[in-house]
Protein backbone atom coordinates (compact mmCIF):
# COMPACT_ATOMS: atom_id res chain seq x y z
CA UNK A 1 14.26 -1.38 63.74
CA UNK A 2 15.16 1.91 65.62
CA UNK A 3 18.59 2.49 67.14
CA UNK A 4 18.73 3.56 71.27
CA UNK A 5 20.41 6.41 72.12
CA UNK A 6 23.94 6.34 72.80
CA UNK A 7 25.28 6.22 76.96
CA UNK A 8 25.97 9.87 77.96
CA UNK A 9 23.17 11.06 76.05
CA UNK A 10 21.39 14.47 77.86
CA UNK A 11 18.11 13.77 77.70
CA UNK A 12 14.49 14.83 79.92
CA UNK A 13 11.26 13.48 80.13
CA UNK A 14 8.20 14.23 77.89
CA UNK A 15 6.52 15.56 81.46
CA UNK A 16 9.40 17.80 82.10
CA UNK A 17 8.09 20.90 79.32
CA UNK A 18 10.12 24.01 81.44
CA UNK A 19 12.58 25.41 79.53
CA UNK A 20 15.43 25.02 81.46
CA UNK A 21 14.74 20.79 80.84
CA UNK A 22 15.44 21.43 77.34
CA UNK A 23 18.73 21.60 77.76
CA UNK A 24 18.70 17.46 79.61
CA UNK A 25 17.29 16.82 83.40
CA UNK A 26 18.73 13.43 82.87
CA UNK A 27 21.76 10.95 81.25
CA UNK A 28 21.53 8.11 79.39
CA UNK A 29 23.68 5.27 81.62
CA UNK A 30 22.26 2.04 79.98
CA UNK A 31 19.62 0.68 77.14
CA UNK A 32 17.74 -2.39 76.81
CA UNK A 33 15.33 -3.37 74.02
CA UNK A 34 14.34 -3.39 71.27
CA UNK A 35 10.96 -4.52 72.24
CA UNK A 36 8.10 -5.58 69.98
CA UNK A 37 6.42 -1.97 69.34
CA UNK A 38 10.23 -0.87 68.76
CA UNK A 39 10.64 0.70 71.68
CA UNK A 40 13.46 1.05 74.11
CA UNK A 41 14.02 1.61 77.85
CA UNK A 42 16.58 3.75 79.39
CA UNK A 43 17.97 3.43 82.65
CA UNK A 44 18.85 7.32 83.56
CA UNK A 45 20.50 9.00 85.89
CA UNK A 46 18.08 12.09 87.00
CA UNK A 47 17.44 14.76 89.83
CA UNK A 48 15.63 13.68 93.28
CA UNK A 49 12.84 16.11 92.56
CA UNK A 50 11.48 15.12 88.69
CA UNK A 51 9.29 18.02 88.95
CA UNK A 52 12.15 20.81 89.30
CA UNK A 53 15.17 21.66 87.23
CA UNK A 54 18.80 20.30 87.36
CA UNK A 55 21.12 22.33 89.88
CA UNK A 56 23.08 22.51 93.33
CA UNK A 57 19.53 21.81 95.72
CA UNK A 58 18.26 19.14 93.16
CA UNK A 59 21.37 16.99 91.90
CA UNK A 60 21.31 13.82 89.53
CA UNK A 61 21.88 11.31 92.11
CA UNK A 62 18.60 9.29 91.55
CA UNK A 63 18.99 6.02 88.80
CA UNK A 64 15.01 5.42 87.37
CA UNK A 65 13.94 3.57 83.49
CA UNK A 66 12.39 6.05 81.29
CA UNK A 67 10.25 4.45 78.01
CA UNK A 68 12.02 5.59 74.89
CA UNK A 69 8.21 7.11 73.99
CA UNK A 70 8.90 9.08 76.98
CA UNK A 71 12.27 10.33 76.20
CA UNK A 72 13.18 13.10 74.44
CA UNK A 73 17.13 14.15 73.73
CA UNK A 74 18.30 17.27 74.73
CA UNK A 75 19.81 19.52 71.83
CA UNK A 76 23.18 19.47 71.38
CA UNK A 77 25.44 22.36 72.90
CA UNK A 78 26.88 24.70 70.92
């Protein structure tokens, strides 16, 4: 059985392949699941426009379920 990613997490979608998404277009803010292929969904908190990057004229104000298959965590600053 897989584990879901903690609340908080940074994560973006598998669509979402700029670089500045690498760094998390979206937050983990709940999990449910497991379900029976082991997967998980994530209710996120993400930008109005999916299709652009993170900043002032695109904020995360917009709460949507992402597919753990779809989900990919954002490395770790540092």
């Amino acid at each position: 059985m897989t584990t879901p990613l903690p609340v908080g997490t940074r994560v973006r979608h598998y669509g979402q392949q700029w670089p500045a998404a690498r760094s998390g277009a979206a937050t983990v803010l709940e999990a449910k699941g497991p379900y029976s292929d082991d997967s998980w969904e994530y209710r996120v908190l993400t930008t109005q426009d999916f299709a652009r990057s993170p900043g002032p004229d695109n904020p995360e104000t917009r709460e949507t379920w992402w597919n753990s298959t779809a989900t990919i965590p954002a490395p770790a600053a540092g």
